[in-house]
Protein backbone atom coordinates (compact mmCIF):
# COMPACT_ATOMS: atom_id res chain seq x y z
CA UNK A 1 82.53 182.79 84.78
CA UNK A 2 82.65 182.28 80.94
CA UNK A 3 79.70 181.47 78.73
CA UNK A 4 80.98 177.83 78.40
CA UNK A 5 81.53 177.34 81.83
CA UNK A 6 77.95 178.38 82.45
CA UNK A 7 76.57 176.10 79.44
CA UNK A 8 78.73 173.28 80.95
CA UNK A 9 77.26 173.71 84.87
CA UNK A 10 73.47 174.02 83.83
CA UNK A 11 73.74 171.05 80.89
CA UNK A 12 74.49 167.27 80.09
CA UNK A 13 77.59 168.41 77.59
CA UNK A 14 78.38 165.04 75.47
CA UNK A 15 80.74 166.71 73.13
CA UNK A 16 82.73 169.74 72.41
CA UNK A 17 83.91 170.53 69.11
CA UNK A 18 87.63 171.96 68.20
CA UNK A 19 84.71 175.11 66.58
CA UNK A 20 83.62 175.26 70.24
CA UNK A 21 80.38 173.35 69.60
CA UNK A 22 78.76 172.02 72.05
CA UNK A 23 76.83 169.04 71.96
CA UNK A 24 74.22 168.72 74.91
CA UNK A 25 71.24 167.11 76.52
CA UNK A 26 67.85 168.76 75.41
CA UNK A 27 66.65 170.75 78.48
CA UNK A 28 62.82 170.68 76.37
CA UNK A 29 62.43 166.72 75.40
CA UNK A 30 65.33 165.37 77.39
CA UNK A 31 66.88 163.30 74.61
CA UNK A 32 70.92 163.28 74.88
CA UNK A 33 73.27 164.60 72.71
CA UNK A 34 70.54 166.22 70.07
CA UNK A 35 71.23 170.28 71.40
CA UNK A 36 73.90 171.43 69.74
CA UNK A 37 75.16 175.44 70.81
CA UNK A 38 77.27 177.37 69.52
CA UNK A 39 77.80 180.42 71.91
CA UNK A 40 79.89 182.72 69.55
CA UNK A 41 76.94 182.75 67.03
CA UNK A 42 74.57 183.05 69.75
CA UNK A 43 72.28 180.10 67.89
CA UNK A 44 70.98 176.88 69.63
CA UNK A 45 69.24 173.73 68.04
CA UNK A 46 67.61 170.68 68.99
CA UNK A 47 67.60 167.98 65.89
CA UNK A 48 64.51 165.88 68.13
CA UNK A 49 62.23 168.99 69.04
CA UNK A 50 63.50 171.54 66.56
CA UNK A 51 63.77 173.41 69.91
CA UNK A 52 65.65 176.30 68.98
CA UNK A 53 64.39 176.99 65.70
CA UNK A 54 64.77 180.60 65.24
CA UNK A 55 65.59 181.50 68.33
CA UNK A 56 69.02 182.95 70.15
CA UNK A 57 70.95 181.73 72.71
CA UNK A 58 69.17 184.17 75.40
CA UNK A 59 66.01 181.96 74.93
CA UNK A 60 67.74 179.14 75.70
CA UNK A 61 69.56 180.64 79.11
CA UNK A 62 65.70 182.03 80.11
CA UNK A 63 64.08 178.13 79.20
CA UNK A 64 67.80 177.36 81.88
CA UNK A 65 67.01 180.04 84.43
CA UNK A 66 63.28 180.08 84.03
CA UNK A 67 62.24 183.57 83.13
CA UNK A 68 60.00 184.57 80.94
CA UNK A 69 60.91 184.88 77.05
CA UNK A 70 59.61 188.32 77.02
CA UNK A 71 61.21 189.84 80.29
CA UNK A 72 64.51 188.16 78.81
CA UNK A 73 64.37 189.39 75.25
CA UNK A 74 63.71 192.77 76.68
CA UNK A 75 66.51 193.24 79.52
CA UNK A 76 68.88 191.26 77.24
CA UNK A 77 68.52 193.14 73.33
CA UNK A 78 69.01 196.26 75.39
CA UNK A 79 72.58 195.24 76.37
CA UNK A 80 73.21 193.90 73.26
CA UNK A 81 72.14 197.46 71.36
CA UNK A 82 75.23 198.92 73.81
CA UNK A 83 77.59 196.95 72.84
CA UNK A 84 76.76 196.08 69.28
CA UNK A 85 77.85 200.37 69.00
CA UNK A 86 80.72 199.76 71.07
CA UNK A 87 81.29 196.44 68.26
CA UNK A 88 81.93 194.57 71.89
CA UNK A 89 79.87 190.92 71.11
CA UNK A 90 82.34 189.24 74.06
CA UNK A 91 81.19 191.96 76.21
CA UNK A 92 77.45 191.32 75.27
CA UNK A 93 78.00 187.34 76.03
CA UNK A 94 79.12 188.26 79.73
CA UNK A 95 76.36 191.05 80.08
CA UNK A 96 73.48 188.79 79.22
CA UNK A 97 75.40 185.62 81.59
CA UNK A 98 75.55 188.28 84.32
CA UNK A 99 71.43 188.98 84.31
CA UNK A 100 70.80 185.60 84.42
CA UNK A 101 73.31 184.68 87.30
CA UNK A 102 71.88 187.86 89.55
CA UNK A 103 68.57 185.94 88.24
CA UNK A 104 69.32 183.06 89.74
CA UNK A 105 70.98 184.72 92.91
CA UNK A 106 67.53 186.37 93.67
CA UNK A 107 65.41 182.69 92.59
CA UNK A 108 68.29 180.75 95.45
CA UNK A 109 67.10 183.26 98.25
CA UNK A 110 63.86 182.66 97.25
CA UNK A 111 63.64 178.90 97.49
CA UNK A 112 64.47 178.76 100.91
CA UNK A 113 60.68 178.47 101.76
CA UNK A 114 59.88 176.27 99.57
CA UNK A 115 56.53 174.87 100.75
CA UNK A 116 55.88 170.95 100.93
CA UNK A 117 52.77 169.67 99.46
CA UNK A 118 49.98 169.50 101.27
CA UNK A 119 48.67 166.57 102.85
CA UNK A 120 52.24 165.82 103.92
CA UNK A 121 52.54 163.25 107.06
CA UNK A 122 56.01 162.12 108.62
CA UNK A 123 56.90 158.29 107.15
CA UNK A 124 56.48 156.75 110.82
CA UNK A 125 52.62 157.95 111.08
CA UNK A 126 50.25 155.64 110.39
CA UNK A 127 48.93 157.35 107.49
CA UNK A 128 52.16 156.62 106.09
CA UNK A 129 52.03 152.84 106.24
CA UNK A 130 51.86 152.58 102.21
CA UNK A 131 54.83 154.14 102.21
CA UNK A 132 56.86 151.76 105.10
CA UNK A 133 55.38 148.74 103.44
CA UNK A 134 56.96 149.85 99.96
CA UNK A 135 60.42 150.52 101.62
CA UNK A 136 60.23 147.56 103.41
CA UNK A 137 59.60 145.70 100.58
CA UNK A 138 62.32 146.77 98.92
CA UNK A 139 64.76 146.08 101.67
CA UNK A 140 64.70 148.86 103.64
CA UNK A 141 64.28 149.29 107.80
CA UNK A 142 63.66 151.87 109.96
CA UNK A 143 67.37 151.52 111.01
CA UNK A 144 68.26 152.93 107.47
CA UNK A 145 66.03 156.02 107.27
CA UNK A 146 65.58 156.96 111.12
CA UNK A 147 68.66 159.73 110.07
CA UNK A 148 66.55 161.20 107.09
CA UNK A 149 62.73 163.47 107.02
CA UNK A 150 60.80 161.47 104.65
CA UNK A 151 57.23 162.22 104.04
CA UNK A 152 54.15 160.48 102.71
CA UNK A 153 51.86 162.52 100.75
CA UNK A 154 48.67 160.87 102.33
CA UNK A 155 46.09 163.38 101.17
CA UNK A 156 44.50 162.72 97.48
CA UNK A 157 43.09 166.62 97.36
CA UNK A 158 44.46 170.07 99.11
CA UNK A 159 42.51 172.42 100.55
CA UNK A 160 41.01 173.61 97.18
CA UNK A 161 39.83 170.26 96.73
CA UNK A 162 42.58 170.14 93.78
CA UNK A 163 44.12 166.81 93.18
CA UNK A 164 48.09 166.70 94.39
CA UNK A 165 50.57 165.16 91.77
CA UNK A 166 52.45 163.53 94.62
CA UNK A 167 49.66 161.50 95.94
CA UNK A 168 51.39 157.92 96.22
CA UNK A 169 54.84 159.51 96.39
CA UNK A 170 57.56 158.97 98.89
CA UNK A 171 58.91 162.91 99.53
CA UNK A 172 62.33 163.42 100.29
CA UNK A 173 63.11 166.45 101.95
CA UNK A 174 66.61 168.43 102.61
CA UNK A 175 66.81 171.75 104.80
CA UNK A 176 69.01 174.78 104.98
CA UNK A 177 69.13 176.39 108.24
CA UNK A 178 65.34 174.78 108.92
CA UNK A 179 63.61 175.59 105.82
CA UNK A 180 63.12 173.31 102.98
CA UNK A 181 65.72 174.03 100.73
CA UNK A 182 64.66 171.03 97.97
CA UNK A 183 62.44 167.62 97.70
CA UNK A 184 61.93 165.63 95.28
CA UNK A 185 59.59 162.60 95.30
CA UNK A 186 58.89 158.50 94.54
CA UNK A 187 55.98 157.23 93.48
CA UNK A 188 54.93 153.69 95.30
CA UNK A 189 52.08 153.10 93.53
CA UNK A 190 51.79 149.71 90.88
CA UNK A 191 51.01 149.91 87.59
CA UNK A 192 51.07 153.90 87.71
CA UNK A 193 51.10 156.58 84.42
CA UNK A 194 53.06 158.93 86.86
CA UNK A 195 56.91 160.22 86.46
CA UNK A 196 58.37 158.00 88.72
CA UNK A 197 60.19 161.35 90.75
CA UNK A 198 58.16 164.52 90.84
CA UNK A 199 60.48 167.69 91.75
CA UNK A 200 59.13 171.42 92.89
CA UNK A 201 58.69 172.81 89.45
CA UNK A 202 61.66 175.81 88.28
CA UNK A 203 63.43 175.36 91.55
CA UNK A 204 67.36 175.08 90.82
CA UNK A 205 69.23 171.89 92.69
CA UNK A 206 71.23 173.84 95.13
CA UNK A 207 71.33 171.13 98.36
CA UNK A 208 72.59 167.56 98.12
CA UNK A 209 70.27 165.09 100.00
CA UNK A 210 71.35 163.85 103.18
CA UNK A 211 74.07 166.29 104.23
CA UNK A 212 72.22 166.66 107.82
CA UNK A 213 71.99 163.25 108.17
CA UNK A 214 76.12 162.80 107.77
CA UNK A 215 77.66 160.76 110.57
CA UNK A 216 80.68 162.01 112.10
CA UNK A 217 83.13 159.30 111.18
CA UNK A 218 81.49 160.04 107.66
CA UNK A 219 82.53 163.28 107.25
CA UNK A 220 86.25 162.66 108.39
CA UNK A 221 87.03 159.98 106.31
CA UNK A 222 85.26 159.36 103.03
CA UNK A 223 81.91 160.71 101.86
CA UNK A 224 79.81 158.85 99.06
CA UNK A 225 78.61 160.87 96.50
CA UNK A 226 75.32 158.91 94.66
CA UNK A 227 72.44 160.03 92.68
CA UNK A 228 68.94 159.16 93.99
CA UNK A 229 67.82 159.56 97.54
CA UNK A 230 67.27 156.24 97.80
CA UNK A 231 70.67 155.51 96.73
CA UNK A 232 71.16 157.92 99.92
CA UNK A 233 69.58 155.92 102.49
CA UNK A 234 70.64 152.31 101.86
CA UNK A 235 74.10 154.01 102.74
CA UNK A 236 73.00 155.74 106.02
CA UNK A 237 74.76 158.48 107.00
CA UNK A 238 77.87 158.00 104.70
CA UNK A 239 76.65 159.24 101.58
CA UNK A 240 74.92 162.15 99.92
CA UNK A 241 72.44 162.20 97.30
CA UNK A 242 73.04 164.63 94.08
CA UNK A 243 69.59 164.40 93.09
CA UNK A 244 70.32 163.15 90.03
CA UNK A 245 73.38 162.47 87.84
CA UNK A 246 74.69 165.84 87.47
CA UNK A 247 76.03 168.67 90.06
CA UNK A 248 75.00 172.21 89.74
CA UNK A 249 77.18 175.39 90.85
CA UNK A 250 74.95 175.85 94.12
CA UNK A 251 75.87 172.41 94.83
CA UNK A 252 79.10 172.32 94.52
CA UNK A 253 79.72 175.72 96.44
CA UNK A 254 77.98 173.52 99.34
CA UNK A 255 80.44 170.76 98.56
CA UNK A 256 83.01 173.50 99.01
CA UNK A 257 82.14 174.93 102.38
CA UNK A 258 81.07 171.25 103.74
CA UNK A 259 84.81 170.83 105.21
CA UNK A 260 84.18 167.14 103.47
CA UNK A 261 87.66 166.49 102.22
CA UNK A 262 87.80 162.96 100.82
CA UNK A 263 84.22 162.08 98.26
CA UNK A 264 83.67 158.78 96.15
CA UNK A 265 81.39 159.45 93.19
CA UNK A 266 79.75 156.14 93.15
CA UNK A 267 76.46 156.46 90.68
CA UNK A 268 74.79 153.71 88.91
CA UNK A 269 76.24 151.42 85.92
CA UNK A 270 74.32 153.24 83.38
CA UNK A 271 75.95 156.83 84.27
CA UNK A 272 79.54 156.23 84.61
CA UNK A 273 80.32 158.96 82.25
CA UNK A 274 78.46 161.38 84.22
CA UNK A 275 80.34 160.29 87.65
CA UNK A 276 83.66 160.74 85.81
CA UNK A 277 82.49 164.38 84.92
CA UNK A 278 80.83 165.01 87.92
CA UNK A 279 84.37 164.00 89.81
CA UNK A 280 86.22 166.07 87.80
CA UNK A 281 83.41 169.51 88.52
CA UNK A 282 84.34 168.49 92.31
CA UNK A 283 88.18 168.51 92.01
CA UNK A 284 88.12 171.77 90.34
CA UNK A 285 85.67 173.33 92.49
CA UNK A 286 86.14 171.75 95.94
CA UNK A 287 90.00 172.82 97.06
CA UNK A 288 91.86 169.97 98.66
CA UNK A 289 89.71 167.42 98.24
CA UNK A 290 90.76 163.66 97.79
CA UNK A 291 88.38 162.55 94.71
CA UNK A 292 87.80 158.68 93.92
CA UNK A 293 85.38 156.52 91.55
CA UNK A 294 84.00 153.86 91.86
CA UNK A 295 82.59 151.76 89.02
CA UNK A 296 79.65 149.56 89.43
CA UNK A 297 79.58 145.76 87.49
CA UNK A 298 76.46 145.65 85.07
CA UNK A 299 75.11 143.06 87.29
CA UNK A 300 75.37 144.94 90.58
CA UNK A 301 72.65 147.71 90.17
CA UNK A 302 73.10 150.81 92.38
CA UNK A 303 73.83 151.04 96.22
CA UNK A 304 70.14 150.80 96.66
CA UNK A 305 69.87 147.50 95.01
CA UNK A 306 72.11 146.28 97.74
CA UNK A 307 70.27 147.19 100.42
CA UNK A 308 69.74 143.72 102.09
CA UNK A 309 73.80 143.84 103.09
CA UNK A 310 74.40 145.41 106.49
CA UNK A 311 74.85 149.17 105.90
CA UNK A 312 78.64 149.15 106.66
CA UNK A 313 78.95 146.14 104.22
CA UNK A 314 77.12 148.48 101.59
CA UNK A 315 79.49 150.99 102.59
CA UNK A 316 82.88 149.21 102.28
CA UNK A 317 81.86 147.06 99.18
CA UNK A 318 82.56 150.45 97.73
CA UNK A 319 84.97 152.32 99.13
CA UNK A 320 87.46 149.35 98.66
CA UNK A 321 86.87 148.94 95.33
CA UNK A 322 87.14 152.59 94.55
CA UNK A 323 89.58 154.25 92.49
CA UNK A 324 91.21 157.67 92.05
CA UNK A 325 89.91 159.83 89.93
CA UNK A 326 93.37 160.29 87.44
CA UNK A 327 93.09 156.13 86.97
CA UNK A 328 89.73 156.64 85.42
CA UNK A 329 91.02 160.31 82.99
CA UNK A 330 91.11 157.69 80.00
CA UNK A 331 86.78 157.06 80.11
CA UNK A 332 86.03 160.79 79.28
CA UNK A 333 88.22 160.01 75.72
């Protein structure tokens, strides 16, 4: 894998110059398009939070991969010392992208047991009633999420008598082979300071959300790509949940082994940029697969939005409006 490649898995790129600048999201303050990177020179800078101010490109792949500055400046200048004598700065580039890949080998195998939060309780408990009266509210019935584990954070304090950021959150949870492999969380409650989604802090998307829960029929004919896990459930076992609007590697090498050979990217009116980029990461990385689009109205919201339609209504409102993905090459111009 190249540098770029790399840069373009792990970041929002908005632009890429003929100078091979890139122009990216700002992994620090979030804002799009302010990172710019230029890989050759090895220099990085944010124009919101100055992140990047003198500072190489190996602290911005450690801030990606989340190891410490100090571990990272240390195994990385002494593979640049080798090859700076061997005048070799391509060979440095892939020496430094290799630690951090073996990096995040070693942090994959680790996340498989991840630990929930505690106070956890199954959404059909009664301690989870907040939780089925929110969903409920919103449109939602058992019949939609009886496929998925969703979990109610019902405990305000742990055992430490610490308070639990995901007190009042809806938890989503995916597994690999039995262990949680990733969650990320809602909150339900009104009038709330909180992020709206809490996820496990420095773990690397590497699941998509409702792949267990995939009917049959599902998998042989068309699968639904979205982005939120509610998105997820209001299309019941015929779509899977990205976890947000981009696709890592890990999740695409999932996409890859699946056996799904037909997807839809169908994300929300506000991101159709990102599900044309996102469908073209899947047809290069998943072989053989049939990739379509499908492009929301600005008054239709996401699938979620829809959720008072009968699930197969949800479900063909947008596969027969969907598009292949060469129909749609002109939106990335």
């Amino acid at each position: 894998m190249k540098i770029h490649d790399y840069l373009d898995s792990r970041l929002d790129i908005k632009h890429r110059f003929a100078s091979d600048e890139l122009v990216a999201t700002c992994p620090k303050c979030g804002r799009q398009g302010k990172l710019y990177i230029n890989p050759d020179k090895g220099v990085f800078f944010c124009f919101r939070c100055e992140f990047g101010r003198n500072k190489r490109l190996h602290h911005l792949l450690a801030e990606l991969e989340n190891i410490g500055i100090e571990e990272a400046k240390q195994r990385v200048e002494r593979l640049l010392k080798q090859f700076v004598k061997q005048n070799n700065p391509a060979g440095a580039r892939e020496a430094v992208l290799d630690i951090l890949l073996q990096h995040t080998k070693k942090e994959k195998e680790e996340e498989q047991h991840l630990a929930l939060p505690f106070g956890c309780v199954p959404i059909n408990s009664p301690l989870a009633f907040p939780a089925r009266a929110y969903l409920k509210q919103r449109g939602f019935t058992p019949k939609h999420w009886e496929r998925f584990e969703l979990l109610f954070c019902a405990s305000a304090r742990d055992d430490k008598s610490q308070r639990v950021r995901e007190y009042g959150h809806i938890i989503f949870v995916e597994r690999l082979n039995g262990e949680v492999s990733y969650y990320t969380t809602r909150t339900i409650s009104k009038g709330t300071v909180k992020a709206k989604s809490l996820n496990p802090t420095g773990v690397k998307k590497h699941v998509l959300f409702g792949t267990s829960a995939l009917r049959q029929k599902a998998r042989a004919e068309t699968v639904i790509l979205v982005e939120g896990p509610l998105d997820t459930v209001s299309l019941s076992g015929h779509a899977i949940g990205a976890f947000g609007s981009s696709l890592t590697r890990f999740q695409l090498e999932t996409l890859s082994k699946s056996g799904i050979r037909s997807i839809c990217v169908a994300f929300d009116y506000d991101a159709i940029k990102k599900a044309v980029h996102a469908a073209f990461l899947i047809q290069q990385y998943v072989p053989n697969c049939n990739v379509f689009i499908f492009t929301p109205r600005r008054d239709e919201g996401d699938p979620a939005d829809n959720v008072g339609l009968p699930i197969s209504n949800n479900v063909n409102r947008i596969l027969n409006r969907a598009e292949p993905l060469a129909l749609k090459h002109k939106m990335l111009i």
